[in-house]
N, C-alpha and C. Protein backbone atom coordinates (compact mmCIF):
# COMPACT_ATOMS: atom_id res chain seq x y z
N UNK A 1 6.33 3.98 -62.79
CA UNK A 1 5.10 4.48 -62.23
C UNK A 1 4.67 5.71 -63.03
N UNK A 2 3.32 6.05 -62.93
CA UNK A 2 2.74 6.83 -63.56
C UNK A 2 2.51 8.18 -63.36
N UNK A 3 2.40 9.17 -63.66
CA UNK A 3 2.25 10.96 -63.05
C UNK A 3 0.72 10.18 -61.89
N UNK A 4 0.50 11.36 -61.69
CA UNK A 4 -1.11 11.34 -60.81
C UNK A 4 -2.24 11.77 -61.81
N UNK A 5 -2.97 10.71 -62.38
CA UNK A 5 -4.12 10.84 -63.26
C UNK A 5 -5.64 10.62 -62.63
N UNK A 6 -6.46 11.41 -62.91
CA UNK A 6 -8.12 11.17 -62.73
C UNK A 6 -8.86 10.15 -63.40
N UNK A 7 -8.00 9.41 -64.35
CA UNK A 7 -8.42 8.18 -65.08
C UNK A 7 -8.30 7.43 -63.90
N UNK A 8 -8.99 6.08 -64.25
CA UNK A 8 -9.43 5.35 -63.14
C UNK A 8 -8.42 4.05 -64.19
N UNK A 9 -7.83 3.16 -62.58
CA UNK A 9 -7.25 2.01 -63.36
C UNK A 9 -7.74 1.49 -64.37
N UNK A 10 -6.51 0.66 -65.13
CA UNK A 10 -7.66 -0.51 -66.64
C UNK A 10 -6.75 -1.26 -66.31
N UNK A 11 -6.00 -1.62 -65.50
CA UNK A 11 -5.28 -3.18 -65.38
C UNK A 11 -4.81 -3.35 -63.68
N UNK A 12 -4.95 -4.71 -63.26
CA UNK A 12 -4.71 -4.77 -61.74
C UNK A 12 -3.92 -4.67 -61.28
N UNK A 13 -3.47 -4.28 -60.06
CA UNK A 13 -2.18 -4.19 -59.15
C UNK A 13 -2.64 -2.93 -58.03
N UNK A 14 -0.91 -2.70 -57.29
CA UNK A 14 -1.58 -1.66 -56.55
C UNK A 14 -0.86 -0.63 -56.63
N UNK A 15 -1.79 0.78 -56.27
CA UNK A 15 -1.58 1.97 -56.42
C UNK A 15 -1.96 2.83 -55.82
N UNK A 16 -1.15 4.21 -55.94
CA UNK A 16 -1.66 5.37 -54.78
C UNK A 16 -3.29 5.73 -55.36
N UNK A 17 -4.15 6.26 -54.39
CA UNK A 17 -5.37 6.80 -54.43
C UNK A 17 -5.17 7.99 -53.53
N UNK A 18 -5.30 9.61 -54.39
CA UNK A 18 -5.12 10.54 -53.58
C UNK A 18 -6.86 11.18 -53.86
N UNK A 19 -7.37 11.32 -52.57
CA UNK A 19 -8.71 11.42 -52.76
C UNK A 19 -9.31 12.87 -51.99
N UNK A 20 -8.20 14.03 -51.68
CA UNK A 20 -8.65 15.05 -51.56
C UNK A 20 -8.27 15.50 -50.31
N UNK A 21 -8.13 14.67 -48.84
CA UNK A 21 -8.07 14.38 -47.64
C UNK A 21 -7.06 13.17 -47.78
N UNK A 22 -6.66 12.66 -48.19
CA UNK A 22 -5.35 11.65 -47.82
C UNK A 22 -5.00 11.19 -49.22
N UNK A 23 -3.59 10.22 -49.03
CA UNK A 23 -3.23 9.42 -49.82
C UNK A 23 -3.28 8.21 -49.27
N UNK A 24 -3.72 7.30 -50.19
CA UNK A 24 -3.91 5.51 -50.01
C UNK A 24 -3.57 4.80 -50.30
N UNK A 25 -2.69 3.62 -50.17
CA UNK A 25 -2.63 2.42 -50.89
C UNK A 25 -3.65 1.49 -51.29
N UNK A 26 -3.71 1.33 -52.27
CA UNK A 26 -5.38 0.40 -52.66
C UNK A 26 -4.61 -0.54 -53.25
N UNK A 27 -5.40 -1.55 -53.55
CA UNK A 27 -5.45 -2.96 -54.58
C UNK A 27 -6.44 -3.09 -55.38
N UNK A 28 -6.30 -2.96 -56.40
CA UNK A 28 -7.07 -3.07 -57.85
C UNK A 28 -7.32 -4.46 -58.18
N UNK A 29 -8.20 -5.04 -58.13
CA UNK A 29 -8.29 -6.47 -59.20
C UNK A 29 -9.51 -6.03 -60.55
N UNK A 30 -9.15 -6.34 -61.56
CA UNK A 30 -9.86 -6.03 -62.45
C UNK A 30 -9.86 -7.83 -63.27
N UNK A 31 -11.42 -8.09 -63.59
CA UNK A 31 -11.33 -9.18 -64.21
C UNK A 31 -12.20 -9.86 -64.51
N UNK A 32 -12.46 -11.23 -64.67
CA UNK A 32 -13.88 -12.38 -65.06
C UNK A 32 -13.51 -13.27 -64.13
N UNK A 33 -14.67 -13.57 -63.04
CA UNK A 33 -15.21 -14.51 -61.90
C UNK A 33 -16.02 -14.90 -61.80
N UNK A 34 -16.02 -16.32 -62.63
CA UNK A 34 -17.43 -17.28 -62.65
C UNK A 34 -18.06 -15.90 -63.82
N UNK A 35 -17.30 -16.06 -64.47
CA UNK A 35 -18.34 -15.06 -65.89
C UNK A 35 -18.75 -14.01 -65.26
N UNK A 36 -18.54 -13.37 -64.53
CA UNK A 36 -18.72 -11.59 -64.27
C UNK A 36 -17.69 -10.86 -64.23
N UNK A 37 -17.95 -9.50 -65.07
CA UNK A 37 -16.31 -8.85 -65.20
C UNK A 37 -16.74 -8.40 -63.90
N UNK A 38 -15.35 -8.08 -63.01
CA UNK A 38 -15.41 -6.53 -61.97
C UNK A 38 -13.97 -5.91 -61.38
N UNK A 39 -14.87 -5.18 -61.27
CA UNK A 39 -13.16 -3.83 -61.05
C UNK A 39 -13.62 -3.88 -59.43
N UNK A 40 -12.46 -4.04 -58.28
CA UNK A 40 -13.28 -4.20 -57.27
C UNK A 40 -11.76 -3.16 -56.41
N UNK A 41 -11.86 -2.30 -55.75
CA UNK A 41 -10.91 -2.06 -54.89
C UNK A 41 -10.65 -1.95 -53.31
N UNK A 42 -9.51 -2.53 -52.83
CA UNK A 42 -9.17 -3.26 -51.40
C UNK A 42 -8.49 -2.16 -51.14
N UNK A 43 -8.78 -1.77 -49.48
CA UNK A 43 -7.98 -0.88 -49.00
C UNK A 43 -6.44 -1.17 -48.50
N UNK A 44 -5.55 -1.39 -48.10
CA UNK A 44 -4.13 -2.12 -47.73
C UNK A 44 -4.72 -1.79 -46.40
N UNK A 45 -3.87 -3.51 -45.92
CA UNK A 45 -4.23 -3.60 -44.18
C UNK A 45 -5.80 -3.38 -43.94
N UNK A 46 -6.82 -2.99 -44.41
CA UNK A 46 -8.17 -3.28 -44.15
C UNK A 46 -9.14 -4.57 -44.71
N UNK A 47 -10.27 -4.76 -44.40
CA UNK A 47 -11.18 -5.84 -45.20
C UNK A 47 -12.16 -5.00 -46.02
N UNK A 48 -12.08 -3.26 -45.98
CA UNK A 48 -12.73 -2.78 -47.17
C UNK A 48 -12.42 -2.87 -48.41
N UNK A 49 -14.02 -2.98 -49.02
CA UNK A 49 -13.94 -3.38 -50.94
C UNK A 49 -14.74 -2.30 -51.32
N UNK A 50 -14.69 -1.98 -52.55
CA UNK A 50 -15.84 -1.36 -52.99
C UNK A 50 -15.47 -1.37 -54.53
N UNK A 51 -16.29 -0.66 -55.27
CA UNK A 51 -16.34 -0.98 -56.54
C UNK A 51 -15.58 0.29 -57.12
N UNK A 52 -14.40 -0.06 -58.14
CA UNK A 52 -13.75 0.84 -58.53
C UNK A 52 -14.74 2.41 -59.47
N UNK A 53 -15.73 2.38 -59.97
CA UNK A 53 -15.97 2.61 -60.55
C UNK A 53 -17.41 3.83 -59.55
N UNK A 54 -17.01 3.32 -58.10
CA UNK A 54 -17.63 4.66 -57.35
C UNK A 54 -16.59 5.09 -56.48
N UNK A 55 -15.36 5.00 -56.74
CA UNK A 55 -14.46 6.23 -56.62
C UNK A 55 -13.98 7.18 -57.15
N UNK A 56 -13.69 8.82 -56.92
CA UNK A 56 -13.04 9.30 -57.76
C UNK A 56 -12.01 10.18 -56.98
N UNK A 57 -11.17 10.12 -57.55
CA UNK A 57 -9.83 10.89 -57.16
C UNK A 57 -9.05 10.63 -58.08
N UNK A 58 -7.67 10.79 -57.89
CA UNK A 58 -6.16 10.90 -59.05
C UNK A 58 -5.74 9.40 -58.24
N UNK A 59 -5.28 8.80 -59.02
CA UNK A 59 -4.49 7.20 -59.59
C UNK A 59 -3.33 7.73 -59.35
N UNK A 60 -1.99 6.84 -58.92
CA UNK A 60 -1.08 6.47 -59.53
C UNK A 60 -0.43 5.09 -59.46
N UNK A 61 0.29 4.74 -60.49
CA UNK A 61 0.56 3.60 -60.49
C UNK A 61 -0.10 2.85 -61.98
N UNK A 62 -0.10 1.28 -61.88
CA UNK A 62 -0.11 0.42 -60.88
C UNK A 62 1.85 0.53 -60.37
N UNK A 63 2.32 0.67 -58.76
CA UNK A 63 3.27 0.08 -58.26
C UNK A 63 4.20 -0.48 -58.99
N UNK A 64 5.66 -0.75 -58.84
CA UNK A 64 6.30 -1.75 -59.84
C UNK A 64 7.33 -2.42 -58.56
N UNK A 65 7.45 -3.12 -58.43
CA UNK A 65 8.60 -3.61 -57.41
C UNK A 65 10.02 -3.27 -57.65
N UNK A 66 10.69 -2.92 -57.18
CA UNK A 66 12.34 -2.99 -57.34
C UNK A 66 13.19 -3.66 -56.18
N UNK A 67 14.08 -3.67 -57.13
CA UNK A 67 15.26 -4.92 -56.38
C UNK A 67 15.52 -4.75 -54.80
C-alpha cells in the first residue's frame, strides 16, 4: 500500500479516501464501457457513485489482500 497522496487513482481497486472530516473505503473502477472511458467511484456498503475526478482529498492504496 501506498503513503497518503492528493493524486487521484490511475488504476482500479479499493482504497482509503481521507477527505478532511472522515476516512472512507471507496471502489475505484477505471476503464472502457461500450467505448466510454470512466473513472467512477463507489462508496463501500452504499449505492453512491460519483465521478472520480470531482473528488478531492488524499488516496491510499489501491488495497492489497493478504493471506
Amino acid at each position: 500500500m501506498t503513503a497518503w497522496s492528493r493524486e487521484r487513482p490511475t488504476v482500479s481497486g479499493y482504497y482509503w479516501l481521507r477527505d478532511g472530516t472522515a476516512v472512507l473505503l471507496v471502489q475505484i473502477d477505471i476503464g472502457t464501457f461500450d467505448a466510454f472511458y470512466h473513472e467512477t467511484v463507489r462508496w463501500h456498503g452504499s449505492n453512491k457513485e460519483t465521478r472520480l475526478s470531482s473528488i478531492d482529498g488524499e488516496w491510499q492504496g489501491p488495497l492489497e489482500p493478504k493471506e
